[in-house]
N, C-alpha and C. Protein backbone atom coordinates (compact mmCIF):
# COMPACT_ATOMS: atom_id res chain seq x y z
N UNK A 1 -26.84 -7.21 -7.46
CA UNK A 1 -25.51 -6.68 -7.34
C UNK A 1 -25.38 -6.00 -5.98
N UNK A 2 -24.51 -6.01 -5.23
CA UNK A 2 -23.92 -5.38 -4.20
C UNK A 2 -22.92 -4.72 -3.90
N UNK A 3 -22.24 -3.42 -3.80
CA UNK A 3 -21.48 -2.45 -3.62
C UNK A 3 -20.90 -2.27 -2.57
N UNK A 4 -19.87 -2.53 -2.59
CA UNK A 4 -19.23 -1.40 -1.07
C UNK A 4 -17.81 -0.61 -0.84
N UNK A 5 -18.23 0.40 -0.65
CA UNK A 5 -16.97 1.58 -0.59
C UNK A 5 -16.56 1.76 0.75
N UNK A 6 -15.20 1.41 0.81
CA UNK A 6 -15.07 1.73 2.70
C UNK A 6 -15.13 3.21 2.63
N UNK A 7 -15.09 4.01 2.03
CA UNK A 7 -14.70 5.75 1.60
C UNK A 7 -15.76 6.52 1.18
N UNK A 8 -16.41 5.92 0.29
CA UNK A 8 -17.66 6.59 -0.33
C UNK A 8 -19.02 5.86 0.20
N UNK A 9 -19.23 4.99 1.25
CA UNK A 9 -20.41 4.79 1.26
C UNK A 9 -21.70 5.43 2.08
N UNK A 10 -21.23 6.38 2.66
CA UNK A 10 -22.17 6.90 3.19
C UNK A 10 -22.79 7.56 1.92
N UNK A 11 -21.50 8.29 1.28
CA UNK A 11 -22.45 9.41 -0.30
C UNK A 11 -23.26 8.18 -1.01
N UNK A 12 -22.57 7.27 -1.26
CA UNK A 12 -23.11 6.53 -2.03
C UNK A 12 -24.51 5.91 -1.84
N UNK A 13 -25.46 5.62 -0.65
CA UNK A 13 -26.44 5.42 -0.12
C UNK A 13 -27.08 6.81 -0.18
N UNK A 14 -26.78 7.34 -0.44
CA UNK A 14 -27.21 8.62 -0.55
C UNK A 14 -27.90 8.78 -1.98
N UNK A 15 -27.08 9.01 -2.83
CA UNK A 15 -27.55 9.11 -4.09
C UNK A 15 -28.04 7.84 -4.90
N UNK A 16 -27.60 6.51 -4.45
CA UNK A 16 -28.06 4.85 -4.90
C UNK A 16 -28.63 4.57 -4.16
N UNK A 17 -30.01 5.07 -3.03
CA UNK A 17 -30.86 3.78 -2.05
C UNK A 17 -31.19 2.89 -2.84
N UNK A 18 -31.55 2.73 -3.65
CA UNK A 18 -32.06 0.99 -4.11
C UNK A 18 -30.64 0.01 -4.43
N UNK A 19 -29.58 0.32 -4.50
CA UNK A 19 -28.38 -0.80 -4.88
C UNK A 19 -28.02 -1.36 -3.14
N UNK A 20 -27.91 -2.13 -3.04
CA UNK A 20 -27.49 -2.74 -1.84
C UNK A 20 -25.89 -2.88 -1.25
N UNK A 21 -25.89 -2.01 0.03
CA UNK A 21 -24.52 -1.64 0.08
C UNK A 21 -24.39 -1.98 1.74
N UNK A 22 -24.11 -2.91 1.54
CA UNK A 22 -23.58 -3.81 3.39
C UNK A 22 -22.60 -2.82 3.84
N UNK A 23 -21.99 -3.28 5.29
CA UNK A 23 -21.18 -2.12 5.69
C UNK A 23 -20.26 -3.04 5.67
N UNK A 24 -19.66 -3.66 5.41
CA UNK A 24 -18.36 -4.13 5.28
C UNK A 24 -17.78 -5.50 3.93
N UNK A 25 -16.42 -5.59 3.88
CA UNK A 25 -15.78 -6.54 2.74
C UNK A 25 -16.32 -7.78 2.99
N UNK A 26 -16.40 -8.54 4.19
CA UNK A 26 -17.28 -9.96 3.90
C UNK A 26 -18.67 -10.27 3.47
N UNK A 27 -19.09 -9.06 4.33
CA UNK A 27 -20.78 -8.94 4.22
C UNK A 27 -20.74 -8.65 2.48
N UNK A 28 -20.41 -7.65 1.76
CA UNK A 28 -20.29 -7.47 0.43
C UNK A 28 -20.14 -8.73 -0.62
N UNK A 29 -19.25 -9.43 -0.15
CA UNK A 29 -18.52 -11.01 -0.95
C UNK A 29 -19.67 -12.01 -0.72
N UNK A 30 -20.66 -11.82 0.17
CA UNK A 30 -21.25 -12.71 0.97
C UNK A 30 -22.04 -13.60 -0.02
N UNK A 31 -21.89 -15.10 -0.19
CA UNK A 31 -22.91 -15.27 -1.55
C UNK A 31 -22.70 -15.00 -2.76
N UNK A 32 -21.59 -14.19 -2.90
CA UNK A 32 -20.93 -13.66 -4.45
C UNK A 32 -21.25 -14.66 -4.90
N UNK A 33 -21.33 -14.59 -6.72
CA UNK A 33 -20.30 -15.45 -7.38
C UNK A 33 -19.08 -15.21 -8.00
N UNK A 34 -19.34 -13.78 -7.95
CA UNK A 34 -17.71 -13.35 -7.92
C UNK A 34 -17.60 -11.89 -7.51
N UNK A 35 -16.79 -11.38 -7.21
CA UNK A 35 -15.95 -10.06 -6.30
C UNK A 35 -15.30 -9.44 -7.39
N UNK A 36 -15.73 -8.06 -7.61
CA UNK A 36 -14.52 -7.08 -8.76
C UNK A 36 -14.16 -6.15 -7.60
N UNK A 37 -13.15 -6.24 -7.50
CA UNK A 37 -12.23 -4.70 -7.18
C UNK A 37 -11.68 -3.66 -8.20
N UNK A 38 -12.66 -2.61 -7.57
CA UNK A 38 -12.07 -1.19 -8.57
C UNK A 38 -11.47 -0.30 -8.50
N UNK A 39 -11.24 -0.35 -6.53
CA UNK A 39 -10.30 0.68 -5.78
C UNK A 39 -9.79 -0.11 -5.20
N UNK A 40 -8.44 0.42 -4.54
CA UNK A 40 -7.43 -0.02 -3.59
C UNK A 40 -7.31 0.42 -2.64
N UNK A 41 -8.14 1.18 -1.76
CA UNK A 41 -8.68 1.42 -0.50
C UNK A 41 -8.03 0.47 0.49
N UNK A 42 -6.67 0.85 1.87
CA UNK A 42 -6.13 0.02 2.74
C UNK A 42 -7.29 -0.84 2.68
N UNK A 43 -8.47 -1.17 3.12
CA UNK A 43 -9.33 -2.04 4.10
C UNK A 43 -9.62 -2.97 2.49
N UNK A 44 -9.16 -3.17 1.38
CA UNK A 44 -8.91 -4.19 0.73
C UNK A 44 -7.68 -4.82 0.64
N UNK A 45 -6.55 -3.89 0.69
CA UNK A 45 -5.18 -4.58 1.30
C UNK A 45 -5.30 -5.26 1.99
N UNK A 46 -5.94 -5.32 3.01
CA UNK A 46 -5.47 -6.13 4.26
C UNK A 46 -6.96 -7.85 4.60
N UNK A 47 -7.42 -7.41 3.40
CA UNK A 47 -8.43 -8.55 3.40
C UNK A 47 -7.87 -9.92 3.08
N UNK A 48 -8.89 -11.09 4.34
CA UNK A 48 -8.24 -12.13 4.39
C UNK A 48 -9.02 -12.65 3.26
N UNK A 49 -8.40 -13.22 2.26
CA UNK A 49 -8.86 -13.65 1.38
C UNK A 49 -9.45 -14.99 1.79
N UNK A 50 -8.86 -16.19 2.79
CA UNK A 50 -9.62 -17.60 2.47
C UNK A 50 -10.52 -17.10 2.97
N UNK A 51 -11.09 -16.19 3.78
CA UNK A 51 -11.95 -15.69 4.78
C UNK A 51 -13.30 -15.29 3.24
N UNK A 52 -12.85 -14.46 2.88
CA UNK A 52 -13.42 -14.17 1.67
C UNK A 52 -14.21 -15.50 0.43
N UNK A 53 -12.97 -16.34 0.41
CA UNK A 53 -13.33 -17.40 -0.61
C UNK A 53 -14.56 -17.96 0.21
N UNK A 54 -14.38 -17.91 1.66
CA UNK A 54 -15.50 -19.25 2.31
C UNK A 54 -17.15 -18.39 2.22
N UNK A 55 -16.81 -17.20 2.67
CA UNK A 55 -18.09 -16.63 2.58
C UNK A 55 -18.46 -16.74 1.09
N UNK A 56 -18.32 -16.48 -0.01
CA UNK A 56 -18.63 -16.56 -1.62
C UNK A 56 -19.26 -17.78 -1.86
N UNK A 57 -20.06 -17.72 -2.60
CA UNK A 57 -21.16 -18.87 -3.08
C UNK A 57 -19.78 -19.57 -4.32
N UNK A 58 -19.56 -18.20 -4.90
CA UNK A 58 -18.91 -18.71 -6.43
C UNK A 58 -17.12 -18.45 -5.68
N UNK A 59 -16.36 -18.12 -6.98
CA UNK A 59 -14.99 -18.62 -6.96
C UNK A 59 -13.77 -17.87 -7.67
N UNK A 60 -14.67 -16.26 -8.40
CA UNK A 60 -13.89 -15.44 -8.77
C UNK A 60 -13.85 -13.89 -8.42
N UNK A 61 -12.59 -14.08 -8.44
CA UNK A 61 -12.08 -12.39 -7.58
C UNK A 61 -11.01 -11.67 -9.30
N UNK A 62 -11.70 -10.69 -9.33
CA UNK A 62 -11.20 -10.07 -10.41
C UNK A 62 -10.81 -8.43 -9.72
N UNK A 63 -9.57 -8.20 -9.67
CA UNK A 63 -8.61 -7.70 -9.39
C UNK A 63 -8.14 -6.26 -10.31
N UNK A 64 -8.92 -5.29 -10.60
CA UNK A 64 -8.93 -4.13 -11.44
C UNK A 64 -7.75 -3.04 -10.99
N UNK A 65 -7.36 -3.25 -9.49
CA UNK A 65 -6.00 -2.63 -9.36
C UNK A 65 -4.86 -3.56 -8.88
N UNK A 66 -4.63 -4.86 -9.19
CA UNK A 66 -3.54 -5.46 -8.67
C UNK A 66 -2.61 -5.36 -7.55
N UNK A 67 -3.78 -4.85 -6.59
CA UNK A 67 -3.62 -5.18 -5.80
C UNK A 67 -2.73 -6.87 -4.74
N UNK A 68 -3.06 -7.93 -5.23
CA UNK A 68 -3.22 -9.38 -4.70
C UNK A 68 -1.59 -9.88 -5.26
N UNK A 69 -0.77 -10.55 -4.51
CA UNK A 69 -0.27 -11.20 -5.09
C UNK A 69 -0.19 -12.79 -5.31
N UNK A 70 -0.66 -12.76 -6.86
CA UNK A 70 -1.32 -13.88 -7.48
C UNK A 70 -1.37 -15.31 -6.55
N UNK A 71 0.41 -15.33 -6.14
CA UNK A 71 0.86 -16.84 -5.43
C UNK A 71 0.02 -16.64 -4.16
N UNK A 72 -0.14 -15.70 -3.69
CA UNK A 72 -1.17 -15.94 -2.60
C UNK A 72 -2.81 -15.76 -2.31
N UNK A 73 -2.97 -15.46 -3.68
CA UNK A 73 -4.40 -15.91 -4.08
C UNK A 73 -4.99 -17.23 -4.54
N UNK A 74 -3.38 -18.21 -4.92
CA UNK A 74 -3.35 -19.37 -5.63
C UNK A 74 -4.02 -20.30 -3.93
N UNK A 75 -3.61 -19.87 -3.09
CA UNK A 75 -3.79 -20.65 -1.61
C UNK A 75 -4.81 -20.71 -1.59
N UNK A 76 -5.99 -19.63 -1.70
CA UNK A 76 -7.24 -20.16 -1.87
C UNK A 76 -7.90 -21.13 -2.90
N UNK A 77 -9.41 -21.05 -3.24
CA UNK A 77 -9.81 -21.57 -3.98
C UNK A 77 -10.53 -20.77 -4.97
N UNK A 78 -10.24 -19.02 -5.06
CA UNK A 78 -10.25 -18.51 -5.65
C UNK A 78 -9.47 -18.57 -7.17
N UNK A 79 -10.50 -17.94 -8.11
CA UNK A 79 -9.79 -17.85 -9.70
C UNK A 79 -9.41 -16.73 -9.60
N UNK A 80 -8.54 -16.48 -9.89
CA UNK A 80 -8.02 -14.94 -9.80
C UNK A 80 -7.63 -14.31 -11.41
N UNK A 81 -8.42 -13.16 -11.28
CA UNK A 81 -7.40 -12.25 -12.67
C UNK A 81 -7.27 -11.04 -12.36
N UNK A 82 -6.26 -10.39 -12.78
CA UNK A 82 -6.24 -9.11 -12.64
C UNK A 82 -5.82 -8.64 -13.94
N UNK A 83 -5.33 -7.29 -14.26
CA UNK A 83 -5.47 -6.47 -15.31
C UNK A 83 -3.98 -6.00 -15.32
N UNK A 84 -3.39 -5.88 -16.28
CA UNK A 84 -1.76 -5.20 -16.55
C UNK A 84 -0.93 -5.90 -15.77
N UNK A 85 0.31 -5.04 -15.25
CA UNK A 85 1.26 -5.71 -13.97
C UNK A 85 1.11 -5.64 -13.04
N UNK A 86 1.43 -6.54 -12.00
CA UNK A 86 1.46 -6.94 -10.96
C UNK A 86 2.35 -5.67 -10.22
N UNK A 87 1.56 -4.84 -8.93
CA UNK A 87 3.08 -4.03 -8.55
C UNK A 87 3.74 -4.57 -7.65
C-alpha cells in the first residue's frame, strides 16, 4: 500500500516510517491497481487524470469525496465510483 498527503505528509512519515509515502499524486498512483481518495486537498482537484490512468498498472479510482466529474472520468480508461452526490 502507498499513501500520500499533500498536507500531512511530512507528520505522517513521522509517525508511519514503514508505509510508503512518495512525494507526489503520480508517483503515489504509480503501478496502482487502484487509487482511493479520502481528502479533497486542491493538488487532487487539479490532477490530470489520463496522466494518472497511464501511470496505474490497474483501472480503478474510487472517489470518497466526489470530487471528479464522472463524464470526465468516462474519457479515461478509468472505472470510476464515488460515494453519495456528485457536487
Amino acid at each position: 500500500m502507498t499513501v500520500y498527503d499533500p498536507e500531512g505528509i511530512k507528520w505522517a512519515r513521522e509517525i508511519k516510517p514503514a508505509v510508503e509515502m512518495p512525494s507526489g499524486s503520480y508517483d503515489a498512483g504509480k503501478d496502482g491497481d487502484a487509487v482511493v481518495l479520502f481528502t479533497e486537498w486542491d493538488a487532487f482537484h487539479i490532477l490530470d487524470l489520463k496522466k494518472l490512468a497511464h501511470v496505474m498498472k490497474g483501472d480503478v479510482l474510487v472517489d470518497l469525496r466526489n470530487i471528479y466529474n464522472p463524464s470526465k472520468v468516462m474519457q479515461t480508461r478509468l472505472i470510476y465510483t464515488s460515494v453519495g452526490e456528485i457536487q
